[in-house]
C-alpha atoms as a PDB file:
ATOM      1  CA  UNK A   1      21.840  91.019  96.581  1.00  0.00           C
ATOM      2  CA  UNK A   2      23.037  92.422  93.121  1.00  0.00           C
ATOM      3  CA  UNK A   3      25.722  90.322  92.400  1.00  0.00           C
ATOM      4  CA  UNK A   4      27.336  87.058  93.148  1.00  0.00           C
ATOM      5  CA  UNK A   5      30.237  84.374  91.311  1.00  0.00           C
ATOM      6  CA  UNK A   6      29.919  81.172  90.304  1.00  0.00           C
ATOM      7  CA  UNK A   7      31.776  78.336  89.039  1.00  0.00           C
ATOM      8  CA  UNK A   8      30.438  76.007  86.649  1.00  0.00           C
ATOM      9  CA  UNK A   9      32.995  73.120  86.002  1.00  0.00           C
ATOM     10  CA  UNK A  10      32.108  73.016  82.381  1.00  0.00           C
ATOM     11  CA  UNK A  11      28.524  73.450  81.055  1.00  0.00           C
ATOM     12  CA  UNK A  12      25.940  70.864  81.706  1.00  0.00           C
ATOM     13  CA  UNK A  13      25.038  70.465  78.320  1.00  0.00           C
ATOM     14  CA  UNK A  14      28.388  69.280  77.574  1.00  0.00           C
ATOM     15  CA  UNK A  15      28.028  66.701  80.439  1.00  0.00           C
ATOM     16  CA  UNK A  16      29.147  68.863  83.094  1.00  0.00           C
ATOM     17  CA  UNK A  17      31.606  66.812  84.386  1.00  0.00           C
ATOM     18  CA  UNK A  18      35.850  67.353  85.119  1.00  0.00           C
ATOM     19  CA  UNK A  19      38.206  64.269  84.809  1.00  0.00           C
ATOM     20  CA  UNK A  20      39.753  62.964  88.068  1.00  0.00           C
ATOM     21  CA  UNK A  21      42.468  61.632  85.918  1.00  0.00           C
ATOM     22  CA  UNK A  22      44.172  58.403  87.054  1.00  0.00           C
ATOM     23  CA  UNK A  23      43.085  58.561  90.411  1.00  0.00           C
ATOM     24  CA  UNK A  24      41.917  55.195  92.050  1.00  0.00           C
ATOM     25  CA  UNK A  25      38.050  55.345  93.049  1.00  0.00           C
ATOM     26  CA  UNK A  26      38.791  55.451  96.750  1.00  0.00           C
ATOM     27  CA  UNK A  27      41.409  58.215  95.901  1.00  0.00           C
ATOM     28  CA  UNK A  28      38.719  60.444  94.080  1.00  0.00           C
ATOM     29  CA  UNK A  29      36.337  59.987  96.909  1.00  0.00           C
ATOM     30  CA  UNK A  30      38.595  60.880  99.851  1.00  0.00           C
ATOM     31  CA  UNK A  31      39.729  63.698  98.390  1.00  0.00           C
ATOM     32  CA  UNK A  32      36.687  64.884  97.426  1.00  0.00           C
ATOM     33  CA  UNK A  33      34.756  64.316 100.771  1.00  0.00           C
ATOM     34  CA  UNK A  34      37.702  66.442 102.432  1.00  0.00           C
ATOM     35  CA  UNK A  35      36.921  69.092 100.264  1.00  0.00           C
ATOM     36  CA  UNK A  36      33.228  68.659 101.491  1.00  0.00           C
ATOM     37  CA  UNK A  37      34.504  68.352 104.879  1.00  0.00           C
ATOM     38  CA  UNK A  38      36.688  71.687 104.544  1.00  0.00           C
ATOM     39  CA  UNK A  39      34.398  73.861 102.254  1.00  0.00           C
ATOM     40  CA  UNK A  40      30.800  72.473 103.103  1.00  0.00           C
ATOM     41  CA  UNK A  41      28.348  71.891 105.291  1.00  0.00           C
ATOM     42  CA  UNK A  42      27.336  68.419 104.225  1.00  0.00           C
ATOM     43  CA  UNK A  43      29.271  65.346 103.790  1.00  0.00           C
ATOM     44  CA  UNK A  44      26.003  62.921 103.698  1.00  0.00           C
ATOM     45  CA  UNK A  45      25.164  62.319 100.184  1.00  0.00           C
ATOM     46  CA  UNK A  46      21.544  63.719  98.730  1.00  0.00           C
ATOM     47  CA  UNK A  47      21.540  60.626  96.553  1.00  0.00           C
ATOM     48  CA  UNK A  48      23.315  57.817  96.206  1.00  0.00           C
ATOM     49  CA  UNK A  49      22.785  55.334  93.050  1.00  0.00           C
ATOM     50  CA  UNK A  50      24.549  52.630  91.200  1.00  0.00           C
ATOM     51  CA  UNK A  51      24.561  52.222  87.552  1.00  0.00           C
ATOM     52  CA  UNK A  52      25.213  49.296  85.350  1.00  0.00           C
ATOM     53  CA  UNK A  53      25.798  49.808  81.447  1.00  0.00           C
ATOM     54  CA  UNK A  54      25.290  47.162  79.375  1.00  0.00           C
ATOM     55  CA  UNK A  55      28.590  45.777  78.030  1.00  0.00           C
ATOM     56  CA  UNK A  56      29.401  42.361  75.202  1.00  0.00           C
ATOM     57  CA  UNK A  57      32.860  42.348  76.393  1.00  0.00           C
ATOM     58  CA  UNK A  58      31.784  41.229  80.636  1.00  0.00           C
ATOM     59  CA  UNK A  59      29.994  38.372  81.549  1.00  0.00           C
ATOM     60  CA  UNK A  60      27.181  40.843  82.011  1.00  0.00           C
ATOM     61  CA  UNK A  61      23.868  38.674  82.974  1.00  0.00           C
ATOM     62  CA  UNK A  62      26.516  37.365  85.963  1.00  0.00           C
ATOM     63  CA  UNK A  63      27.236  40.884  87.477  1.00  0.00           C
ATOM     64  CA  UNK A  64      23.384  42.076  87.007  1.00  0.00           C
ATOM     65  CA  UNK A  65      22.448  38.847  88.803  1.00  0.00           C
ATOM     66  CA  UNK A  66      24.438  39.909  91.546  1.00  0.00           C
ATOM     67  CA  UNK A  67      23.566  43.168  91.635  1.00  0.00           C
ATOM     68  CA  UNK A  68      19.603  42.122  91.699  1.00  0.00           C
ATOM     69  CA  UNK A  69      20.370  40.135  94.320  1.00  0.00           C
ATOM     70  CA  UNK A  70      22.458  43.107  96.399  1.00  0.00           C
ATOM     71  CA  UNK A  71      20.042  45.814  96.137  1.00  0.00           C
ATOM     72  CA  UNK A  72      16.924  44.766  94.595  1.00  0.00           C
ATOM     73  CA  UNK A  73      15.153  42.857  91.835  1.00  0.00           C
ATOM     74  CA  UNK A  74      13.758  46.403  90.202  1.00  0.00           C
ATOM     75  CA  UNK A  75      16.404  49.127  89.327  1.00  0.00           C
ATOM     76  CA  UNK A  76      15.401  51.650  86.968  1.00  0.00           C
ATOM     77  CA  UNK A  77      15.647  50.818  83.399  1.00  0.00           C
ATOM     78  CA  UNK A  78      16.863  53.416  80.993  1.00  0.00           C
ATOM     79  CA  UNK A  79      17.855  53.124  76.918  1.00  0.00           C
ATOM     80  CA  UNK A  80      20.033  55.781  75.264  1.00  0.00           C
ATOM     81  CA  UNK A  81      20.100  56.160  71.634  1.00  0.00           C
ATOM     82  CA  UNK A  82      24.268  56.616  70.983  1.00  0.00           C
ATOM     83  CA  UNK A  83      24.070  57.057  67.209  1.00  0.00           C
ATOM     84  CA  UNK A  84      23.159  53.271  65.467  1.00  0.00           C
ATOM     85  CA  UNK A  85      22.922  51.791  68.754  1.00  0.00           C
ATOM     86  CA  UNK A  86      21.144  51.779  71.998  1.00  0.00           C
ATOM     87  CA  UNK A  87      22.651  52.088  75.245  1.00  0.00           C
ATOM     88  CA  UNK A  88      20.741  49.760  78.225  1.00  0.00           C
ATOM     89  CA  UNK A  89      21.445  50.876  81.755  1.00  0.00           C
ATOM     90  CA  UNK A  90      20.019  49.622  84.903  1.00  0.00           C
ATOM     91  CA  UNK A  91      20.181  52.138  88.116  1.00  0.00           C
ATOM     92  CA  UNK A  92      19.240  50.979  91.802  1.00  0.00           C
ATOM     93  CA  UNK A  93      18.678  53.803  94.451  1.00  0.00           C
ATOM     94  CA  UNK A  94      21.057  53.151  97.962  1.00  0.00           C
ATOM     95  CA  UNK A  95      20.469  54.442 101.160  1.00  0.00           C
ATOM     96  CA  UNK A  96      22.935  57.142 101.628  1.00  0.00           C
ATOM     97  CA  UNK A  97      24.814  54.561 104.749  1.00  0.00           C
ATOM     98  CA  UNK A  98      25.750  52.407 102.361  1.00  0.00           C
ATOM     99  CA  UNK A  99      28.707  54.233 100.737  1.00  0.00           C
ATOM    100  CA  UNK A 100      31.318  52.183 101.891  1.00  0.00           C
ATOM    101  CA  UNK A 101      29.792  48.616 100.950  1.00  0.00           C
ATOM    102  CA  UNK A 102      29.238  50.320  97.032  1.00  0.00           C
ATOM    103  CA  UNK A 103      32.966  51.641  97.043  1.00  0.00           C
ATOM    104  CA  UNK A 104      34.134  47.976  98.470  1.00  0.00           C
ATOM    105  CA  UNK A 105      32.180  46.590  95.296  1.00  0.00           C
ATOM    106  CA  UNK A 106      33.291  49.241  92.872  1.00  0.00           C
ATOM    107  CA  UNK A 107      36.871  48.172  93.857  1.00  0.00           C
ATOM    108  CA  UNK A 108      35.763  44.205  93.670  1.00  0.00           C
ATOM    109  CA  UNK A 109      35.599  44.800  90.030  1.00  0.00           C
ATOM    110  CA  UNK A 110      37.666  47.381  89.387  1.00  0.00           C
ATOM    111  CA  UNK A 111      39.449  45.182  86.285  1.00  0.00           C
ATOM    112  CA  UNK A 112      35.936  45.377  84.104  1.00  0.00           C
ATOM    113  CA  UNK A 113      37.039  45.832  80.744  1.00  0.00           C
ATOM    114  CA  UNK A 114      36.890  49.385  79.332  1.00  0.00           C
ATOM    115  CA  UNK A 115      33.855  50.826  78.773  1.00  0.00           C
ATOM    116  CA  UNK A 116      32.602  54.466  78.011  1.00  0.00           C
ATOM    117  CA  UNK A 117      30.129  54.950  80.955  1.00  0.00           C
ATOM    118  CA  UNK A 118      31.869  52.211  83.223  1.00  0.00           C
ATOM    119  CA  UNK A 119      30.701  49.158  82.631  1.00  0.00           C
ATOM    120  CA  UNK A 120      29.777  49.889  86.408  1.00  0.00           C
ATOM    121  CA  UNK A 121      29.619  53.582  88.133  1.00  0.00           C
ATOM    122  CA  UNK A 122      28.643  54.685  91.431  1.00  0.00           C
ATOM    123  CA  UNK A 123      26.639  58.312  91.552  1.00  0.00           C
ATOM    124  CA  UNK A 124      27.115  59.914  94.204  1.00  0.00           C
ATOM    125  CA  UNK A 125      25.281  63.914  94.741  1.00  0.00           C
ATOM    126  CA  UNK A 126      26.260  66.238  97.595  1.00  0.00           C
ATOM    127  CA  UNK A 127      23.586  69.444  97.989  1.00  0.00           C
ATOM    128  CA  UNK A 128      25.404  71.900 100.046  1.00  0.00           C
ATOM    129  CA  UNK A 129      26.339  75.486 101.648  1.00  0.00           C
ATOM    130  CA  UNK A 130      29.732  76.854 101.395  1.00  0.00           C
ATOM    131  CA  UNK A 131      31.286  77.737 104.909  1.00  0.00           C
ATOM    132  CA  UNK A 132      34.859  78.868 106.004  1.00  0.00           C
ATOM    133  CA  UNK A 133      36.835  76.437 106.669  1.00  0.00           C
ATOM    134  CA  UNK A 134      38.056  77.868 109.714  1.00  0.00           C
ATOM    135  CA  UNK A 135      34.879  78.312 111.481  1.00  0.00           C
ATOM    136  CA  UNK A 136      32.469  75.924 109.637  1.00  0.00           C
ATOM    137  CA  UNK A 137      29.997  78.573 109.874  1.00  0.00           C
ATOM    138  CA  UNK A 138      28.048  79.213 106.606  1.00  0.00           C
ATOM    139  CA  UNK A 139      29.184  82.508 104.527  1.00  0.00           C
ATOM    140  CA  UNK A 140      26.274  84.697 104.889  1.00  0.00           C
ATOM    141  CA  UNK A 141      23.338  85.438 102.376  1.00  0.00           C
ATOM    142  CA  UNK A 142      23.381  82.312 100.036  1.00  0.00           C
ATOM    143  CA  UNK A 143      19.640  82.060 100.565  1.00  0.00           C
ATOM    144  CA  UNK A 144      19.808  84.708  98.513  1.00  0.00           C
ATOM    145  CA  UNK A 145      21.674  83.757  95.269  1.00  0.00           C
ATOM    146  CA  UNK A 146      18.728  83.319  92.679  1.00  0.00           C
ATOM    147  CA  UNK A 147      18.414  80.217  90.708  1.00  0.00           C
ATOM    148  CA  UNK A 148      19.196  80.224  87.304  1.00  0.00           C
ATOM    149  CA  UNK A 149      18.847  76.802  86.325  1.00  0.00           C
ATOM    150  CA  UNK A 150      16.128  74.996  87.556  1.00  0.00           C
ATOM    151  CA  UNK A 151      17.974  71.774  87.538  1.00  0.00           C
ATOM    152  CA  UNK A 152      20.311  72.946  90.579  1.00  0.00           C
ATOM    153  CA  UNK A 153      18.932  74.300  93.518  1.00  0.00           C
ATOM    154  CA  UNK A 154      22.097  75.316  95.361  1.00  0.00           C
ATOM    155  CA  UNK A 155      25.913  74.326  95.280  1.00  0.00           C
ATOM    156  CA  UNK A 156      26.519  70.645  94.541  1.00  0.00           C
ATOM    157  CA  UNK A 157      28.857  68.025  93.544  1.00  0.00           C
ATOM    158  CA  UNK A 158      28.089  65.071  91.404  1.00  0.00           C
ATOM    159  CA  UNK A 159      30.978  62.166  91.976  1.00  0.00           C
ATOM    160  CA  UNK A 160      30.890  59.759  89.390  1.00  0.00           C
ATOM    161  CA  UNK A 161      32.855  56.963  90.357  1.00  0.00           C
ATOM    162  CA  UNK A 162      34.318  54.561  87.656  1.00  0.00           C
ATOM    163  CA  UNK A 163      38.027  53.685  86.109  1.00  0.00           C
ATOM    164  CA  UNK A 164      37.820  57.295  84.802  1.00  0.00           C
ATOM    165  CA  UNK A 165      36.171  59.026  87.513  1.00  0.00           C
ATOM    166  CA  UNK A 166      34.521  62.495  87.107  1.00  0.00           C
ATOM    167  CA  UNK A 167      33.106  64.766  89.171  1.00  0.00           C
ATOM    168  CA  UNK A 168      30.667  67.862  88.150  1.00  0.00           C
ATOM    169  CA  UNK A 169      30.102  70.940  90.221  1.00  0.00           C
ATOM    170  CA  UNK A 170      27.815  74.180  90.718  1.00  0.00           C
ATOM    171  CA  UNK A 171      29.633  76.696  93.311  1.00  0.00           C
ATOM    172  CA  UNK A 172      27.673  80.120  94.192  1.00  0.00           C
ATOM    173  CA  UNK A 173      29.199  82.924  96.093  1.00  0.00           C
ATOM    174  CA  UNK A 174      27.480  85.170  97.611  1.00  0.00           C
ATOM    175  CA  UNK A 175      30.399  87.831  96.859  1.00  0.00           C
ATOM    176  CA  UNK A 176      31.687  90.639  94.698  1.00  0.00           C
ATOM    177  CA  UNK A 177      34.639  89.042  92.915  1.00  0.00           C
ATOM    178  CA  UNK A 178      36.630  92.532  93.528  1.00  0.00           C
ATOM    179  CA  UNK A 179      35.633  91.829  97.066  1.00  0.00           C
ATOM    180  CA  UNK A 180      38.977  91.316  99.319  1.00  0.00           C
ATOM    181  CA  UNK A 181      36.890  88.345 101.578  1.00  0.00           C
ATOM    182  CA  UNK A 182      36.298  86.334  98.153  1.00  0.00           C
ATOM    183  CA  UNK A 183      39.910  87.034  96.891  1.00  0.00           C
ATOM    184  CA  UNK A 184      40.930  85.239 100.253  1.00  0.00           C
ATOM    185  CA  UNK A 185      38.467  82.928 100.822  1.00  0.00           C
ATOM    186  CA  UNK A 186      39.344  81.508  96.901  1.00  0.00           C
ATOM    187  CA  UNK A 187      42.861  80.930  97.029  1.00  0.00           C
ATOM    188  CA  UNK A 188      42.443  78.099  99.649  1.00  0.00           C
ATOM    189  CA  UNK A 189      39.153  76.869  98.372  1.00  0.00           C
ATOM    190  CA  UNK A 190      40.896  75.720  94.632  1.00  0.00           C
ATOM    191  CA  UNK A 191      43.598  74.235  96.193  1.00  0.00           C
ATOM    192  CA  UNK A 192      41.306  71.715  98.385  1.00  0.00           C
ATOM    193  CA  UNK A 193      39.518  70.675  94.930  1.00  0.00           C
ATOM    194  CA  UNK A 194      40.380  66.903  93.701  1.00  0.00           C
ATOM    195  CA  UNK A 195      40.386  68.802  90.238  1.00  0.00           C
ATOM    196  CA  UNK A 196      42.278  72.059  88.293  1.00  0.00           C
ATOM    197  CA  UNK A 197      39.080  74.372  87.899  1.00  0.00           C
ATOM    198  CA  UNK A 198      38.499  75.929  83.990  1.00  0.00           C
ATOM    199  CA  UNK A 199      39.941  79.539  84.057  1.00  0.00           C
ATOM    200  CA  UNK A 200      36.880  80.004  81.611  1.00  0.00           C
ATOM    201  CA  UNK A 201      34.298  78.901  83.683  1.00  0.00           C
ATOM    202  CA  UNK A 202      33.668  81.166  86.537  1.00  0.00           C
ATOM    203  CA  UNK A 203      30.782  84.117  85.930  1.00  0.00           C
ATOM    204  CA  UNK A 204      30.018  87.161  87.749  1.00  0.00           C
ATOM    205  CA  UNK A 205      26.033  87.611  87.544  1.00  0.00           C
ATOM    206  CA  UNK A 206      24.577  91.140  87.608  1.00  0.00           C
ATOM    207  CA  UNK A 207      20.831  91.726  88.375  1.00  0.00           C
ATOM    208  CA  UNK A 208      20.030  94.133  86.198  1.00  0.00           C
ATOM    209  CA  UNK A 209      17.289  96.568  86.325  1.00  0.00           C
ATOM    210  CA  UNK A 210      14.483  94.419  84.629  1.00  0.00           C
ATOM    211  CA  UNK A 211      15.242  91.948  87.374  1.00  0.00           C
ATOM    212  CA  UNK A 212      16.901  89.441  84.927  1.00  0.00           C
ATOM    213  CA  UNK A 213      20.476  88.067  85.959  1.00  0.00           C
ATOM    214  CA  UNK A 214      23.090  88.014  83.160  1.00  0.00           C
ATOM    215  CA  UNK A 215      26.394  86.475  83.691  1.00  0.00           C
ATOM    216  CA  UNK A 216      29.710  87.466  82.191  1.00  0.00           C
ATOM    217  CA  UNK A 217      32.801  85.513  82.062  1.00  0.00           C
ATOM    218  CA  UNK A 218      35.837  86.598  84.661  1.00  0.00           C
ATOM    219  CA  UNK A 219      38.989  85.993  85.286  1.00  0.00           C
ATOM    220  CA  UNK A 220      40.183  84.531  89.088  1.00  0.00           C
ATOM    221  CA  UNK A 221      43.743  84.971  90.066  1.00  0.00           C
ATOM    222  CA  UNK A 222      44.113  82.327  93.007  1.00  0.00           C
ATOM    223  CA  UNK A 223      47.518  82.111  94.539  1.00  0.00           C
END
């Protein structure tokens, strides 16, 4: 392999992540596990985790409480520094079965007051292989596709579910973007995402002869 596409959703380093817009959590969910179901060949999370964010304007200790109680008395403590403050954020690991009991709570307390991160998100990470949706089977040769970022091992989807939901995504092709199968192949696969993809995010990457893959920026005219 010389050559294959791939779609970004915006640049990690920006946060990686597109807007779901007003979609209710349970809307941004369903339609992005039927884009898993369609596109994919996994629909059973890689992780699953739940995220509280320390907020003045909730009766915080009350919901943490409950949470402790719910999935365990030792999340993961984390501090951000956000410019002249700090950021506290508690995370607790779920087994990936218990989706539906986290959306159920999600939606329990879906009138939190505004907050930046939440105050309460569900993180949700899918780890996959693109198929065609027709026959399910895997498109050929994405063992192949070399990593480039050592923080993504293959295609994935992070669902970030929260009063502004967001999901962030790493697609590789295993095709030629002149190639008549990917032409085909992405015209359906756009219109099954819960999102409108970045016209400025999707690379062709060239191996070139020093062995190094360099992308360049591409246009894709889906119909």
């Amino acid at each position: 392999m010389d050559k294959f596409v791939s779609y970004e959703g915006l640049p990690i380093n920006s946060g990686g992540a597109h807007g779901l817009g007003k979609k209710t959590i349970r809307e941004a969910y369903t339609q992005t596990r039927h884009f898993l179901e369609t596109y994919t060949d996994m629909i059973i999370p890689h992780t699953l985790s739940i995220t509280l964010y320390k907020a003045d304007n909730v009766d915080f200790r009350k919901l943490k409480w409950r949470l402790m109680k719910k999935y365990g008395f030792f999340p993961r403590r984390d501090t951000w520094d956000l410019g002249d403050t700090k950021q506290k954020l508690w995370t607790w690991n779920l087994n990936p079965d218990r989706i539906e009991e986290a959306l159920n709570l999600l939606e329990e307390h879906s009138d939190l007051p505004e907050h930046p991160y939440g105050p309460l998100a569900l993180n949700i990470l899918w780890n996959f292989k693109l198929v065609y949706p027709d026959t399910k089977e895997r498109i050929p040769n994405q063992e192949l596709i070399p990593i480039v970022d050592d923080r993504i091992k293959s295609s994935r989807a992070l669902l970030t579910l929260k009063p502004k939901s967001t999901l962030s995504v790493w697609f590789a092709f295993p095709f030629d973007n002149q190639d008549n199968k990917f032409i085909d192949y992405i015209n359906g696969f756009v219109q099954h995402l819960p999102f409108k993809p970045s016209d400025k995010h999707w690379r062709l990457w060239k191996k070139g002869e020093s062995g190094h893959w360099r992308p360049t920026q591409i246009n894709i005219d889906s119909r």
